[in-house]
Each structure stands twice: as structure tokens, then as C-alpha cells.
C-alpha atoms as a PDB file:
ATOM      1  CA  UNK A   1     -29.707   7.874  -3.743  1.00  0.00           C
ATOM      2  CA  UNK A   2     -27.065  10.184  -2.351  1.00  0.00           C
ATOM      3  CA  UNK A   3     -25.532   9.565   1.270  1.00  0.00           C
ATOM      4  CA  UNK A   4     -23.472  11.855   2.924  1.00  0.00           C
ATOM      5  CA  UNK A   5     -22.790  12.847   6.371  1.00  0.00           C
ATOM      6  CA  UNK A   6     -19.737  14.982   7.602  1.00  0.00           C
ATOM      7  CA  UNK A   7     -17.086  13.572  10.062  1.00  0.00           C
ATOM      8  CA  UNK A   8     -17.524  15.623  13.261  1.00  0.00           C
ATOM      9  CA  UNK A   9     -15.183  18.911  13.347  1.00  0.00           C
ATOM     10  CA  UNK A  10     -15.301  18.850  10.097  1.00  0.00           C
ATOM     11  CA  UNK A  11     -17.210  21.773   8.499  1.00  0.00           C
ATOM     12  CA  UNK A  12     -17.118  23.496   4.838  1.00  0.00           C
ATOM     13  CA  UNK A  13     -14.322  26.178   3.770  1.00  0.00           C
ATOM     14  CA  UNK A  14     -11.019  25.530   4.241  1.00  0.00           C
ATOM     15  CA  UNK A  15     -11.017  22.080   5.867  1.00  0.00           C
ATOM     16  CA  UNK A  16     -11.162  19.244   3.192  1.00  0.00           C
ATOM     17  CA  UNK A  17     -14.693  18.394   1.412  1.00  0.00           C
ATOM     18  CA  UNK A  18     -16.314  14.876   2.206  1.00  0.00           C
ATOM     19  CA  UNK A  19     -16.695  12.278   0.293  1.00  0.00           C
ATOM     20  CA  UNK A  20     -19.903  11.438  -1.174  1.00  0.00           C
ATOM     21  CA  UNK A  21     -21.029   8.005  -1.798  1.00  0.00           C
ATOM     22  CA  UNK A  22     -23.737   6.872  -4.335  1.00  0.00           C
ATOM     23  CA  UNK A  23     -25.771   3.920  -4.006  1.00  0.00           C
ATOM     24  CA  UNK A  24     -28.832   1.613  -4.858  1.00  0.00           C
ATOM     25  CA  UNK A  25     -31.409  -0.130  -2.662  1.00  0.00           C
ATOM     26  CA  UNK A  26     -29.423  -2.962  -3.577  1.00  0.00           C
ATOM     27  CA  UNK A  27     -25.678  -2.253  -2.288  1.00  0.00           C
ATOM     28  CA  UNK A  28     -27.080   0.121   0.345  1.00  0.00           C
ATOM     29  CA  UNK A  29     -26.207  -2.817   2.755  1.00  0.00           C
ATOM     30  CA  UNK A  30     -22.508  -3.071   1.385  1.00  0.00           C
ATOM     31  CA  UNK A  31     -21.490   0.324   1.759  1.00  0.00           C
ATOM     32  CA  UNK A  32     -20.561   1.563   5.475  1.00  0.00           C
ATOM     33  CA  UNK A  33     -22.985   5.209   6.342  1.00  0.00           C
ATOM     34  CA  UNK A  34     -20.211   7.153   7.094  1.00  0.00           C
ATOM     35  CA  UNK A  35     -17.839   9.178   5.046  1.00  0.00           C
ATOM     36  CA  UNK A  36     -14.100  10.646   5.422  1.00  0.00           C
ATOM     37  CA  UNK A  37     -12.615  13.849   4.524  1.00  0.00           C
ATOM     38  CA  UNK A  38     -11.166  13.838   1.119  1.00  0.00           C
ATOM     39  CA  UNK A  39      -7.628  15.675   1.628  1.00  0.00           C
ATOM     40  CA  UNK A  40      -6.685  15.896  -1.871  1.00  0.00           C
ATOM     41  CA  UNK A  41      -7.352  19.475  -2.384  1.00  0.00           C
ATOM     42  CA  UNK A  42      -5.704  20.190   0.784  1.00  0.00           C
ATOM     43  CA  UNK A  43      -2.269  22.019  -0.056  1.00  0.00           C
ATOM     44  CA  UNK A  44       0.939  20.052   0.878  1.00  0.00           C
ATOM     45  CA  UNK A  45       2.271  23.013   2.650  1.00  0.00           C
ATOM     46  CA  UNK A  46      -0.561  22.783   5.261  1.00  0.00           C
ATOM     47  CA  UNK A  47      -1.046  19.074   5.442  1.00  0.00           C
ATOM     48  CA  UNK A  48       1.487  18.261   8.406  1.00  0.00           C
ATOM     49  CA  UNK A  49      -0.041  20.869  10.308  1.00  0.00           C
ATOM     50  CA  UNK A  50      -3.450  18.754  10.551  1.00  0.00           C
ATOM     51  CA  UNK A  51      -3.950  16.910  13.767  1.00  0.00           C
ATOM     52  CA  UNK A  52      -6.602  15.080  15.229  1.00  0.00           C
ATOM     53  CA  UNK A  53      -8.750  11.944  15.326  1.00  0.00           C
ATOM     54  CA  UNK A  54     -10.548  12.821  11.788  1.00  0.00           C
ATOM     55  CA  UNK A  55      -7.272  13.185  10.284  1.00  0.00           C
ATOM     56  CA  UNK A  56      -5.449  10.610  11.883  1.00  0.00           C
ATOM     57  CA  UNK A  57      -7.655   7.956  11.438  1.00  0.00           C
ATOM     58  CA  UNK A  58      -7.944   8.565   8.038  1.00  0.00           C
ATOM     59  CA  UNK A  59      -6.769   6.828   5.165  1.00  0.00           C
ATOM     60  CA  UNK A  60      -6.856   9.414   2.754  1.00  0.00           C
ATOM     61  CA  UNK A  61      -5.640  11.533   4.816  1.00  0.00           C
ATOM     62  CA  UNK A  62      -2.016   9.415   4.883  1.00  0.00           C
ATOM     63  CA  UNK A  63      -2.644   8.719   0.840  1.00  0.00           C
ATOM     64  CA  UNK A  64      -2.575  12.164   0.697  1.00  0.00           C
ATOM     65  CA  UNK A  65       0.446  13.080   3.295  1.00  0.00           C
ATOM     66  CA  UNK A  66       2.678  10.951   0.801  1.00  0.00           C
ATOM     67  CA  UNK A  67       1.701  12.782  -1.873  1.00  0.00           C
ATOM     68  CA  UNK A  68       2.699  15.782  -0.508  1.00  0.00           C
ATOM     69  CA  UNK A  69       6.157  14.029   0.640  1.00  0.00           C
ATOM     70  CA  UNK A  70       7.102  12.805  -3.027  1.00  0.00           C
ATOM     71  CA  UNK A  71       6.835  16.230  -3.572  1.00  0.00           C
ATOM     72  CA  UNK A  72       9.733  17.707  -1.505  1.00  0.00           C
ATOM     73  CA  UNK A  73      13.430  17.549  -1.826  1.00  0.00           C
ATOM     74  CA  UNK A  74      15.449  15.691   0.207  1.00  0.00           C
ATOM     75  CA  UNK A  75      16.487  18.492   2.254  1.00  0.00           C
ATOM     76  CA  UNK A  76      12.952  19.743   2.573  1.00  0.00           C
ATOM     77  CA  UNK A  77      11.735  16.349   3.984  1.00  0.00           C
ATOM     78  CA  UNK A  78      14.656  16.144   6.733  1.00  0.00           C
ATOM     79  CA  UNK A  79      13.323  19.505   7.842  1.00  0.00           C
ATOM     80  CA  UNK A  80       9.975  19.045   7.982  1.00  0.00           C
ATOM     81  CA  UNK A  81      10.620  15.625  10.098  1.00  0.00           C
ATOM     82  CA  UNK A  82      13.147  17.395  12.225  1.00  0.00           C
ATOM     83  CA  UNK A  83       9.895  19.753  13.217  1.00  0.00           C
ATOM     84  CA  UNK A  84       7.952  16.663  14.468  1.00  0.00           C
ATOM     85  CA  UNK A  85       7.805  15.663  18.203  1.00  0.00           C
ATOM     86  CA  UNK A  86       8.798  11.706  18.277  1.00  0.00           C
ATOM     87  CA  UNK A  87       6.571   9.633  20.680  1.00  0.00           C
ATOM     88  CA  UNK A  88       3.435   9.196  19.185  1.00  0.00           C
ATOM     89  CA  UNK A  89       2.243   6.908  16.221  1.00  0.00           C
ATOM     90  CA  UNK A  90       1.037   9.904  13.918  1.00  0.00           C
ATOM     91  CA  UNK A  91       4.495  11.915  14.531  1.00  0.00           C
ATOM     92  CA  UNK A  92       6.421   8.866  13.766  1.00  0.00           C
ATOM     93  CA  UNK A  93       4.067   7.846  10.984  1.00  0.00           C
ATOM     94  CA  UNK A  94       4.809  11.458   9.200  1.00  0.00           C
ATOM     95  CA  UNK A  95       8.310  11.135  10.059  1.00  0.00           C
ATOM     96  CA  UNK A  96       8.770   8.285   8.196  1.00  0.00           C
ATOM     97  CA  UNK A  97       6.779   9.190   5.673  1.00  0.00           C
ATOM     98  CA  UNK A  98       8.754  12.413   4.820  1.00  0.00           C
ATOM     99  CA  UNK A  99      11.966  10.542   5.304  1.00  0.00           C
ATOM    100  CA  UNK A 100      11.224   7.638   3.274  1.00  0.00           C
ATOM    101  CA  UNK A 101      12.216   9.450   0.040  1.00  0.00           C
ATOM    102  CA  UNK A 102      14.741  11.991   1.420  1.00  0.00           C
ATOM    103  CA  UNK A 103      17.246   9.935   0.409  1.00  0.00           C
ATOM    104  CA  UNK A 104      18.553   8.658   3.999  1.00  0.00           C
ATOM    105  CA  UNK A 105      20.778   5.377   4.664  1.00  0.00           C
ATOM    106  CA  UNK A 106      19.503   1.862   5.221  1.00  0.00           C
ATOM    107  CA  UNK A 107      20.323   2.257   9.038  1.00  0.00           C
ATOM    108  CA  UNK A 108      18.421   5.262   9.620  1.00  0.00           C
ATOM    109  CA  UNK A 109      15.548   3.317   7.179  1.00  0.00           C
ATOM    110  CA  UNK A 110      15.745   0.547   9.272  1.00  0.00           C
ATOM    111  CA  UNK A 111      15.941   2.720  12.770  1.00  0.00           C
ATOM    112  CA  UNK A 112      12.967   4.624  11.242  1.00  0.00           C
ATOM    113  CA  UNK A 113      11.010   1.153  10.757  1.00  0.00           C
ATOM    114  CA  UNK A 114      12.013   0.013  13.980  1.00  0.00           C
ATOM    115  CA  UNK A 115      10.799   2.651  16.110  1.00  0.00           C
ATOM    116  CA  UNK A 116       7.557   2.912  13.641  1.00  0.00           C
ATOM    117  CA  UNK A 117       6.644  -1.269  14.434  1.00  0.00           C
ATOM    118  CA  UNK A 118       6.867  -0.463  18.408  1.00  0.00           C
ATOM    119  CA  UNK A 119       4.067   1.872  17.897  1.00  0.00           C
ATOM    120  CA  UNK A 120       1.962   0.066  15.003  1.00  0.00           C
ATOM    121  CA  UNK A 121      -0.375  -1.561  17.506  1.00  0.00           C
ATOM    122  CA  UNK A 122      -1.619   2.067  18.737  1.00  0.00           C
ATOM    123  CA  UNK A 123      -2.358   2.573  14.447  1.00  0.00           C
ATOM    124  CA  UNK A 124      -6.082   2.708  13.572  1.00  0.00           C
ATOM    125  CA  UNK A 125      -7.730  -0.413  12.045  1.00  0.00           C
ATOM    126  CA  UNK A 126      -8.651   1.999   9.260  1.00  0.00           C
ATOM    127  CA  UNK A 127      -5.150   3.163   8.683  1.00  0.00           C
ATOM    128  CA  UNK A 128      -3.352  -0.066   9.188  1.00  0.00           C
ATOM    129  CA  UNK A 129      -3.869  -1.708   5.637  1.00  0.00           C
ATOM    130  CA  UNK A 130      -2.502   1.762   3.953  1.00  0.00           C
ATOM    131  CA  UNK A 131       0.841   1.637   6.612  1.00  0.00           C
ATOM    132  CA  UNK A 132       0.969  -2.002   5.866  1.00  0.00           C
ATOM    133  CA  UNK A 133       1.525  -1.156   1.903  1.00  0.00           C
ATOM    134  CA  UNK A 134       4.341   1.613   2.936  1.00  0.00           C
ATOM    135  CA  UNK A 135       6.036  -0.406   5.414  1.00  0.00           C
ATOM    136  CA  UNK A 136       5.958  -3.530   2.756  1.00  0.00           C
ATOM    137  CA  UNK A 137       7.412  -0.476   0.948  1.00  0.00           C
ATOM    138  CA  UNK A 138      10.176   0.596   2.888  1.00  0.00           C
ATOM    139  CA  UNK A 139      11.224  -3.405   3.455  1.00  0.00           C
ATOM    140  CA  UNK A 140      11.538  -3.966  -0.268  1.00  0.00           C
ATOM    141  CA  UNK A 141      14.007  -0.764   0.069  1.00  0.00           C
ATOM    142  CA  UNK A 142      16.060  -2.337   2.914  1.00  0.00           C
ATOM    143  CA  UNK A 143      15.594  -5.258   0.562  1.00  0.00           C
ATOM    144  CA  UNK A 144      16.994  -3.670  -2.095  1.00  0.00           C
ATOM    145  CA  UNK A 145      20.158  -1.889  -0.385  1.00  0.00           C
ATOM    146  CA  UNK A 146      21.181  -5.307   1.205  1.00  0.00           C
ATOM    147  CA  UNK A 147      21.378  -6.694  -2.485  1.00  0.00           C
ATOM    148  CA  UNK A 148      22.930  -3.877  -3.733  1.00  0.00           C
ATOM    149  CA  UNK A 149      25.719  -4.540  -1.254  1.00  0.00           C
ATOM    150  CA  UNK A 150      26.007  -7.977  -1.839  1.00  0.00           C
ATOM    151  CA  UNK A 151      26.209  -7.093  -5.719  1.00  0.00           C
ATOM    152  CA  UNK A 152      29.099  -4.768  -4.639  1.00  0.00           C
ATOM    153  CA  UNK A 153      30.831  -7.169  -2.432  1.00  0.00           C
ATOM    154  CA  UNK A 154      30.730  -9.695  -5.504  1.00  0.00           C
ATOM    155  CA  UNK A 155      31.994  -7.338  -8.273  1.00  0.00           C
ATOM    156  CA  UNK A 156      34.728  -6.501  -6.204  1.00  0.00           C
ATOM    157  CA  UNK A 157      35.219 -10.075  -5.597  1.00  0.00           C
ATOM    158  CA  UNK A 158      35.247 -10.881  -9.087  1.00  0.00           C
ATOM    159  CA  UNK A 159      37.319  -7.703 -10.477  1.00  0.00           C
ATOM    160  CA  UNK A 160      40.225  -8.744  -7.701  1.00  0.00           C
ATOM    161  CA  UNK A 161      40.130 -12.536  -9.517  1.00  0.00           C
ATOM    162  CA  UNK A 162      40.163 -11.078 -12.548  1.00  0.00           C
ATOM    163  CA  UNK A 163      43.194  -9.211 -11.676  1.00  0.00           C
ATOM    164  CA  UNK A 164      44.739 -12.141 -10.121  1.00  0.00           C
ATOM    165  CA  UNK A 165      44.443 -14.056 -13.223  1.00  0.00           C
ATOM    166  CA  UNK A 166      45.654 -11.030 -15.720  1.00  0.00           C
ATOM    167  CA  UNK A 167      49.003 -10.868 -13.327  1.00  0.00           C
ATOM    168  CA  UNK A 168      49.425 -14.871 -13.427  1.00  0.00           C
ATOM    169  CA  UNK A 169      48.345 -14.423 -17.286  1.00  0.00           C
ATOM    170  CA  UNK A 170      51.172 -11.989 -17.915  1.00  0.00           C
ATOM    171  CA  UNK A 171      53.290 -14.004 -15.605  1.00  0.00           C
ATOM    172  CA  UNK A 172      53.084 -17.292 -17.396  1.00  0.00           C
ATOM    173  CA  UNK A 173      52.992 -15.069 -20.820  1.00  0.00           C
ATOM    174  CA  UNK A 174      56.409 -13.653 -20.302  1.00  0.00           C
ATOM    175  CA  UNK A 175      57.592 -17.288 -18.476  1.00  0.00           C
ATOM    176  CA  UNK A 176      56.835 -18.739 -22.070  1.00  0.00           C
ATOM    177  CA  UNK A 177      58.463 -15.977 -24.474  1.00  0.00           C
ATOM    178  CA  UNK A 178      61.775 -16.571 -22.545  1.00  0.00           C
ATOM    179  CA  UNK A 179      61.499 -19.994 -22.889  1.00  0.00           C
ATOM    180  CA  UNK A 180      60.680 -19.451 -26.536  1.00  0.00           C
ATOM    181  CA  UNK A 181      63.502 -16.959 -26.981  1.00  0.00           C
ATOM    182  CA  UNK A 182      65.873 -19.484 -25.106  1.00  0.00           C
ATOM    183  CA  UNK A 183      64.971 -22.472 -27.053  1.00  0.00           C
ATOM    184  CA  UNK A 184      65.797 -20.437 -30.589  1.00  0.00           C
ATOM    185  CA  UNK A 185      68.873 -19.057 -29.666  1.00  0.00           C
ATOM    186  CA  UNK A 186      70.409 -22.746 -28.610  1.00  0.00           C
ATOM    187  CA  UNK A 187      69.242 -24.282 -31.836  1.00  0.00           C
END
């Protein structure tokens, strides 16, 4: 047996194609009777232009939205965020999303996830597992920076001990061929 029903607003053409699910009599139960908009054959270009409730409380919608954003350069991302009004969980949402790969520093990363966890209660139930994966995401990148810089601060560390101990090295070196030199020219 085939279900379907369309999310409201949503109509054939050019807006994305639902969804269908297939069940039995006996998993009928298990699987919820509505469907969502599939935005995978929706073209990146146009995707940050979509608004609304059937978009924004949609999960694929978001899968889809960083698709489109692994996509772009780095420069294309920063402009494309730059063209979204902050305020609102959705704008910040696609902010961040676009920026997350656009190569930015781990303070504007961590600004970015800052601003985005003082609006993740207003994020839909339905959303919040798939923002919960990309914030997870962009922690393991802060993650990653901070131990990148502690790596740096060590090798540095190490390659100034290193030097200390080539200078001392040469130091004691040339301390023991005059001695050497000294001690064969008095025998």
C-alpha cells in the first residue's frame, strides 16, 4: 500500500516532489501519515531563497541546504551569508551553515555557534537531531583548531630546546677541542 499526502503549500512543478512512503498492514502503525518535501532535486542556486514553515521545519530540507553549501567556494559562502538578515533561527541556521566550510577562524566559528545556541530552543523538534549532528560538527572543528594550537605551541617549544641544546652542544664541543688542543701541545 502506497501513502502519500502533500505538505500544505506545497503543490507539483517547480517546488520539490514528496516523499512517498510504502508500507504493510503490519508497520502501518510505525510509520507517521505524513510526508515532507524531498529538496534534493531542488537546485542549490535557489535553495536559500526558500522560506517558510514546510521548509523550515524540514529535515531534508537542511540535509539538502548543506549540500548545496559544500558546494560553494569560500568566497561564495561569505556572500551568500552576508545576504541573510541575522535574528531569526533559520537565517542564523543558513548562516552558519554556509560559513561552516568557507574557511573562517575559530573565533568567528565559535561567535557563529554562540549566537546559533541562543536561538536553538526556537529550532523545530524535527530539525533539532539534524542541527545537533552539525553543531557536534562544528565543536569537533573548534576541537580540532584548539589542538592544532597546542601542537604549535609545543613544536615551537621543543624546536627552541632543541636549539638550546645544539648551542650548549657546540659550546661544550669547542670547550673540549681546546682543552684537547691544550693538553697536546704541553706534553
Amino acid at each position: 500500500m502506497v501513502s502519500e499526502c502533500a505538505l500544505p503549500g506545497a503543490d507539483g512543478g517547480a517546488r520539490p516532489h514528496a516523499a512517498k512512503h510504502v508500507v504493510n498492514d503490519a508497520s502501518q502503525e510505525k510509520i507517521p501519515p505524513y510526508q515532507l518535501a524531498d529538496y534534493l532535486s531542488t537546485d542549490c542556486t535557489d535553495i536559500w531563497l526558500l522560506k517558510g514553515p514546510s521548509t523550515d521545519n524540514n529535515p531534508l530540507y537542511w540535509l539538502r541546504a548543506i549540500d548545496c553549501a559544500d558546494r560553494l567556494l569560500p568566497v561564495q559562502s561569505r556572500n551568500e551569508a552576508r545576504a541573510l538578515e541575522d535574528g531569526s533561527w533559520q537565517n542564523t541556521f543558513k548562516r552558519g551553515i554556509l560559513l561552516a566550510d568557507a574557511k573562517i577562524t575559530p573565533l568567528e566559528r565559535r561567535d557563529m555557534v554562540t549566537r546559533l545556541d541562543a536561538l536553538s530552543a526556537q529550532i523545530p523538534a524535527q530539525v533539532r537531531p539534524l542541527y545537533q549532528l552539525w553543531r557536534d560538527g562544528q565543536a569537533l572543528q573548534l576541537q580540532l583548531a584548539e589542538e592544532r594550537q597546542r601542537y604549535s605551541k609545543l613544536q615551537q617549544a621543543s624546536d627552541s630546546e632543541l636549539d638550546t641544546l645544539r648551542q650548549q652542544h657546540q659550546h661544550l664541543q669547542a670547550q673540549l677541542d681546546l682543552t684537547t688542543r691544550q693538553a697536546g701541545e704541553s706534553d
